[in-house]
Protein backbone atom coordinates (compact mmCIF):
# COMPACT_ATOMS: atom_id res chain seq x y z
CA UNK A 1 -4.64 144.58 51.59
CA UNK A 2 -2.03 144.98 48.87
CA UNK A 3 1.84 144.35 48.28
CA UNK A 4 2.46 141.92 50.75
CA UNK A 5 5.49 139.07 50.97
CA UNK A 6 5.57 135.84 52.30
CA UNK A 7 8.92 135.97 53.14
CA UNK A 8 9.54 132.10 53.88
CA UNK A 9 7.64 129.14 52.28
CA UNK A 10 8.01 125.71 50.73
CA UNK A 11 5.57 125.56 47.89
CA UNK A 12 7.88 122.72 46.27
CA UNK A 13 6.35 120.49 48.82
CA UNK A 14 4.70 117.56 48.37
CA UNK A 15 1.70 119.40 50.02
CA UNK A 16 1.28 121.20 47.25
CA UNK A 17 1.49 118.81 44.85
CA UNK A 18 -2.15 118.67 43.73
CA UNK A 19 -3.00 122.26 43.40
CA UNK A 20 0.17 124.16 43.78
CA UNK A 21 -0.59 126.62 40.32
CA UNK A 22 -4.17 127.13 42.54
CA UNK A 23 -2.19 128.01 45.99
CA UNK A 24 -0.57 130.51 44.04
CA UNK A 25 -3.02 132.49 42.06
CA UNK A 26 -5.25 132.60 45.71
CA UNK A 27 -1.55 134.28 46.85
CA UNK A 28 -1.77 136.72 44.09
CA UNK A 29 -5.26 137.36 44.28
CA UNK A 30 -5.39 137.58 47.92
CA UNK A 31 -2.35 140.52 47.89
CA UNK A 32 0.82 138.99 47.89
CA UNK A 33 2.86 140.03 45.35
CA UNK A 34 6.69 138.03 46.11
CA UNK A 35 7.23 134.74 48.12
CA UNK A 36 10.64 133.46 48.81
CA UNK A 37 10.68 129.83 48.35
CA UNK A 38 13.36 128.16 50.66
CA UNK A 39 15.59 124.70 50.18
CA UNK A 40 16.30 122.17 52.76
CA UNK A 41 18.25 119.45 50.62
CA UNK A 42 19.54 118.52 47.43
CA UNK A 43 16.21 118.22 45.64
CA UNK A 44 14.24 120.64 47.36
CA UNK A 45 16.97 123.17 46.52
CA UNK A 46 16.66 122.43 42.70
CA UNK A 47 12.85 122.43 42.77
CA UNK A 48 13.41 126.13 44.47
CA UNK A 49 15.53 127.28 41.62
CA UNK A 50 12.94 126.20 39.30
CA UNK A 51 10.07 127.70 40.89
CA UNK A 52 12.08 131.16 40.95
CA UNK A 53 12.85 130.55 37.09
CA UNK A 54 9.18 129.41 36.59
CA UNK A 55 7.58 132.67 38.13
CA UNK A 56 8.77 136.24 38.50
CA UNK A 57 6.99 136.53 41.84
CA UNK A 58 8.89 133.46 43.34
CA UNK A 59 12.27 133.96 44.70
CA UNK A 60 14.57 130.86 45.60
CA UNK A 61 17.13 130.48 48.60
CA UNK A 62 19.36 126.93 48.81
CA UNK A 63 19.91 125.62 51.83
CA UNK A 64 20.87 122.72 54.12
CA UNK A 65 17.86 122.04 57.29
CA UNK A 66 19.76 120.76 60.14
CA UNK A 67 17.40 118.15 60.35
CA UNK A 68 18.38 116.48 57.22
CA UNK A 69 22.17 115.42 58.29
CA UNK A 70 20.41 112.19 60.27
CA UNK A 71 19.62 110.76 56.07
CA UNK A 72 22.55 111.72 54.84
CA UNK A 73 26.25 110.43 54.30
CA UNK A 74 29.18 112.67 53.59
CA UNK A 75 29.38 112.47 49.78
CA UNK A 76 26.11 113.74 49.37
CA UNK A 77 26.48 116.43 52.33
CA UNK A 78 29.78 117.54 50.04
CA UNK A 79 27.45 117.30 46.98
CA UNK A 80 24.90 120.11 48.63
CA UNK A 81 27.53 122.03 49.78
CA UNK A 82 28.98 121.73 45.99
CA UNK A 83 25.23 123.07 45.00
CA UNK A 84 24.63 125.72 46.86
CA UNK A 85 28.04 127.35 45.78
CA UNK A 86 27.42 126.65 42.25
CA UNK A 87 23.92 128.17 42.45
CA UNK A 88 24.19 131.25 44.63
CA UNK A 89 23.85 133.42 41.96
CA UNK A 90 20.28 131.77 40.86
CA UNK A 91 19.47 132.36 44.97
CA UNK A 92 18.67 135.66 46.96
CA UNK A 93 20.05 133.84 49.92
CA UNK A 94 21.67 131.15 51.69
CA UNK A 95 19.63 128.97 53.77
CA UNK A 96 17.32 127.64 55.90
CA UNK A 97 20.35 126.56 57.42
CA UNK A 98 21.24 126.21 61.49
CA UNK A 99 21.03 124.30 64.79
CA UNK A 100 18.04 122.32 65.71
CA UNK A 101 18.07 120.91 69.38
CA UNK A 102 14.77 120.93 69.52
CA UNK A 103 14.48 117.63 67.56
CA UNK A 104 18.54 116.93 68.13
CA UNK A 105 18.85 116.08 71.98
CA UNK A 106 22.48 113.85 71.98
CA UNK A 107 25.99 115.73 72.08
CA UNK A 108 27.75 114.11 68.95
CA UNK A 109 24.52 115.17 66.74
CA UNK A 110 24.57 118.40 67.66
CA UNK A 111 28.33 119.14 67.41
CA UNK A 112 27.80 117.33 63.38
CA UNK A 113 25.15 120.32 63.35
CA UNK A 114 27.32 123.31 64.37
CA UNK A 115 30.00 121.47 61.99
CA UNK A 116 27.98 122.10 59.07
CA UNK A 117 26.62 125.10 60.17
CA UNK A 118 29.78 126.63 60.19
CA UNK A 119 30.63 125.20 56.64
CA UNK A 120 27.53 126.75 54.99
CA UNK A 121 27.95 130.73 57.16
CA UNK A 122 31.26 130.01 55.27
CA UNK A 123 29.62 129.88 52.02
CA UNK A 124 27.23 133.01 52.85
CA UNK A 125 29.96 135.06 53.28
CA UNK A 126 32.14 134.50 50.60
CA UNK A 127 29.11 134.59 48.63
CA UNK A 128 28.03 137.72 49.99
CA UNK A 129 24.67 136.41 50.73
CA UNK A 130 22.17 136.78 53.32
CA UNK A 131 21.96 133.80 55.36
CA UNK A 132 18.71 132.38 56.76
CA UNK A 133 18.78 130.84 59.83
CA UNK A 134 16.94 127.63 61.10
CA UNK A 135 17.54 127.79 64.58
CA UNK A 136 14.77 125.97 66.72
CA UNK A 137 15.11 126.03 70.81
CA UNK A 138 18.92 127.14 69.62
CA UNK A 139 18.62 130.53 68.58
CA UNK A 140 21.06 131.70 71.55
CA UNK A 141 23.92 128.84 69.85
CA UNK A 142 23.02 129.94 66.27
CA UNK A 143 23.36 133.71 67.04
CA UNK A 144 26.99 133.28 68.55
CA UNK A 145 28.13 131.78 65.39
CA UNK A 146 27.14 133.97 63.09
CA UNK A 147 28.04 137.65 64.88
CA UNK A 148 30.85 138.07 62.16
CA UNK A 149 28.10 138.26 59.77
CA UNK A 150 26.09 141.74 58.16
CA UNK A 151 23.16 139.95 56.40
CA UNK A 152 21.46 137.54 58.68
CA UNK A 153 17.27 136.48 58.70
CA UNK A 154 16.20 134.39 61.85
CA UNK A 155 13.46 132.45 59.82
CA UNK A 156 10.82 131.17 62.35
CA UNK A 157 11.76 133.19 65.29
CA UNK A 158 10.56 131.67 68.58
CA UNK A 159 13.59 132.41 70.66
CA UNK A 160 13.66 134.66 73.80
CA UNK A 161 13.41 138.52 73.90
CA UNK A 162 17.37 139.05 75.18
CA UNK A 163 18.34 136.70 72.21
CA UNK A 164 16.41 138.81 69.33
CA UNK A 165 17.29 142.39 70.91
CA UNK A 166 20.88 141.16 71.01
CA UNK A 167 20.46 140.04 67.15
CA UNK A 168 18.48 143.14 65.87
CA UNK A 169 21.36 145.13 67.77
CA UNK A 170 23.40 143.49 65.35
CA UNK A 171 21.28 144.93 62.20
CA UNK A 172 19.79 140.90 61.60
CA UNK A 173 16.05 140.66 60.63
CA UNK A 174 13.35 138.46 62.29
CA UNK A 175 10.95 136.75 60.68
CA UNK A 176 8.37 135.79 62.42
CA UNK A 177 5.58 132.82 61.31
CA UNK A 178 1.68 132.49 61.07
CA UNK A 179 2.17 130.30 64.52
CA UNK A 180 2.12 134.56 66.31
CA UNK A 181 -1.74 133.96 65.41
CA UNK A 182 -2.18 131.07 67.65
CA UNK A 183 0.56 131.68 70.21
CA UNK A 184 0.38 134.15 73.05
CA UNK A 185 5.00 133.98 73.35
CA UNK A 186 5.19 134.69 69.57
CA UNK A 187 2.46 137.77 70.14
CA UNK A 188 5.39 139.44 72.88
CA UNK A 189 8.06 138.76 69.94
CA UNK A 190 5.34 141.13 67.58
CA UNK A 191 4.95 143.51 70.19
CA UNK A 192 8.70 144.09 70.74
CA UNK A 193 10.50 143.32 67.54
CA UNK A 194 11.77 146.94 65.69
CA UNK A 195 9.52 147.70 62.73
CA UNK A 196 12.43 148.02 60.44
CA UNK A 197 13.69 144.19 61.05
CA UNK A 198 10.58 142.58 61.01
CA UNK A 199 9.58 140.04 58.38
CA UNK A 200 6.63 138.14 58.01
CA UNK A 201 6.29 134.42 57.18
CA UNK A 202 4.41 130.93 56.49
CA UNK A 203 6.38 128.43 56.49
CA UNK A 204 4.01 126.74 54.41
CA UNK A 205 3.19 124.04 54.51
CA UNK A 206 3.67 124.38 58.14
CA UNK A 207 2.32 126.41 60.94
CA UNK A 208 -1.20 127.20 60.11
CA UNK A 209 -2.56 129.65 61.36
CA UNK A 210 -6.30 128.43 60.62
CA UNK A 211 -5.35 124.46 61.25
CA UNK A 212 -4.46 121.93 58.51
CA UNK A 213 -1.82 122.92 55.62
CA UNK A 214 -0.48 126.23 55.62
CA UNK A 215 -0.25 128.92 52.32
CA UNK A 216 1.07 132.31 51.71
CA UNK A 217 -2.40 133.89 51.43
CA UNK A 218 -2.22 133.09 55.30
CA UNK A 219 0.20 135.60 55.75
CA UNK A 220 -2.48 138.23 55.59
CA UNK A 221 -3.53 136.52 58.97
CA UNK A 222 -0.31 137.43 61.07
CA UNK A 223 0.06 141.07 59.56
CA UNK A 224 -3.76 141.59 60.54
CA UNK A 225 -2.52 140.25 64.33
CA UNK A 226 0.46 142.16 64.39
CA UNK A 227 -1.33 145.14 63.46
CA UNK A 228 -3.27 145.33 66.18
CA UNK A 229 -0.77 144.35 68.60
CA UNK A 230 1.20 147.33 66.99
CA UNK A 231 -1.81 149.46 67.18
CA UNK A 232 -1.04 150.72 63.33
CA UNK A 233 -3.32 149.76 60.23
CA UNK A 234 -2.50 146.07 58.51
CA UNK A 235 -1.62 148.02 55.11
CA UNK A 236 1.39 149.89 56.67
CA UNK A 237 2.78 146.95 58.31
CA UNK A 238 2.38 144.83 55.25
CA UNK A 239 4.26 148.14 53.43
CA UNK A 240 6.93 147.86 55.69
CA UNK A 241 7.35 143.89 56.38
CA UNK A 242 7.58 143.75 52.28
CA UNK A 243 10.06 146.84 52.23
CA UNK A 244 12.55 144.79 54.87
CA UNK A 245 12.52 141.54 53.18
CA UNK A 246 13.11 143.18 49.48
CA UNK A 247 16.22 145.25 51.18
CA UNK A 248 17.65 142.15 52.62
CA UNK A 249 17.42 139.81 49.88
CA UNK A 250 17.86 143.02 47.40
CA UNK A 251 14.60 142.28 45.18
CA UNK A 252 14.51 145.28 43.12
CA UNK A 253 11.38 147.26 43.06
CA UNK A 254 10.74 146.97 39.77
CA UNK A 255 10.62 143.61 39.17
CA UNK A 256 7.39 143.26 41.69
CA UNK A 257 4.06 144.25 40.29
């Protein structure tokens, strides 16, 4: 299989600290010819933007994980806001960036959430950027904030059917994660998701679909799966998955291999 993308991954991670030039020549070798690389926080953000500048098969998004407003204090949450504007144009898109109730179960911390949320689908539009949405056992919450928006990704999708045929109605993309391999809910998302939304994802280090860490080479996994749930060969769907994430983030065809 040939010209796939992993279209959401964290190879700045400490995970990868040992062997991350390895990771990525097993990527290359293996078929996948782009990653995007996505932020969470100040210095993930910056080690994103220097991946992208580092390789031409690396693209970078800056974001702000709802799960990283617990650490912080407002100067520094003003100081990430400060850097994503000021980097946008290094970034093919704004995010991860959302509502997590899934690890956020009291009232004040998730209102703080939908606070910032709202501050950063501020930045995507006047950027005119796609934003990518981190929206775990929210994805209902996250989608009613953002319907103003054109260029949305729902990064990780595990939400219910209604919720993603309301956003692909909308024109939004779902990405869905190496977990489809192991999980029989995420396998009725593949089956019913429209072809020309669908992305395809890691979230490495995260959600491995063989057990322990996670690595874009994986990705082959889940396009295999899909395949076959699809009943279509694993080389068209990879085609197509890599054709929907290059039109949303608008990577230009010729700077891929």
């Amino acid at each position: 299989m040939s010209g796939a993308i992993d279209a959401h991954c964290h190879l700045d991670f400490k995970q990868f600290n040992k062997d991350r030039q390895e990771v990525l020549d097993s990527a290359r070798r293996s078929g996948i010819v782009h990653m995007i690389n996505s932020g969470v926080d100040l210095s993930t953000n910056s080690r994103s933007l220097d991946l992208s500048a580092g390789y031409d098969f690396i693209s970078a998004t800056v974001g702000l994980s709802p799960n990283t407003l617990e650490s912080i204090k407002q100067p520094e949450l003003d100081m990430l806001l400060r850097q994503i504007e000021e980097n946008a144009h290094r970034a093919v898109g704004i995010g991860e960036a959302g509502l997590d109730y899934y690890h956020c179960k009291d009232a004040a911390g998730r209102r703080r959430q939908a606070e910032v949320f709202r501050r950063v689908i501020e930045l995507a539009q006047s950027l005119d950027k796609p934003l990518v949405i981190h929206s775990r056992d929210a994805e209902q919450p996250a989608l009613d904030m953002v319907k103003h928006l054109d260029k949305v990704v729902f990064h990780c999708y595990s939400g219910s059917l209604s919720t993603m045929k309301e956003a692909l109605d909308r024109g939004y993309y779902i990405s869905l994660a190496t977990n489809v391999c192991r999980s029989g809910r995420h396998q009725i998302l593949a089956r019913n998701v429209s072809l020309e939304r669908l992305m395809v994802e890691t979230d490495s280090p995260f959600l491995s679909p063989r057990g322990g860490r996670n690595e874009p080479s994986f990705v082959l996994d889940s396009i295999r799966l899909i395949a076959r749930i699809r009943g279509m060969e694993p080389q068209e769907l990879a085609g197509i998955t890599a054709e929907n994430t290059k039109r949303i983030y608008n990577i230009r065809s010729n700077t891929l291999p």
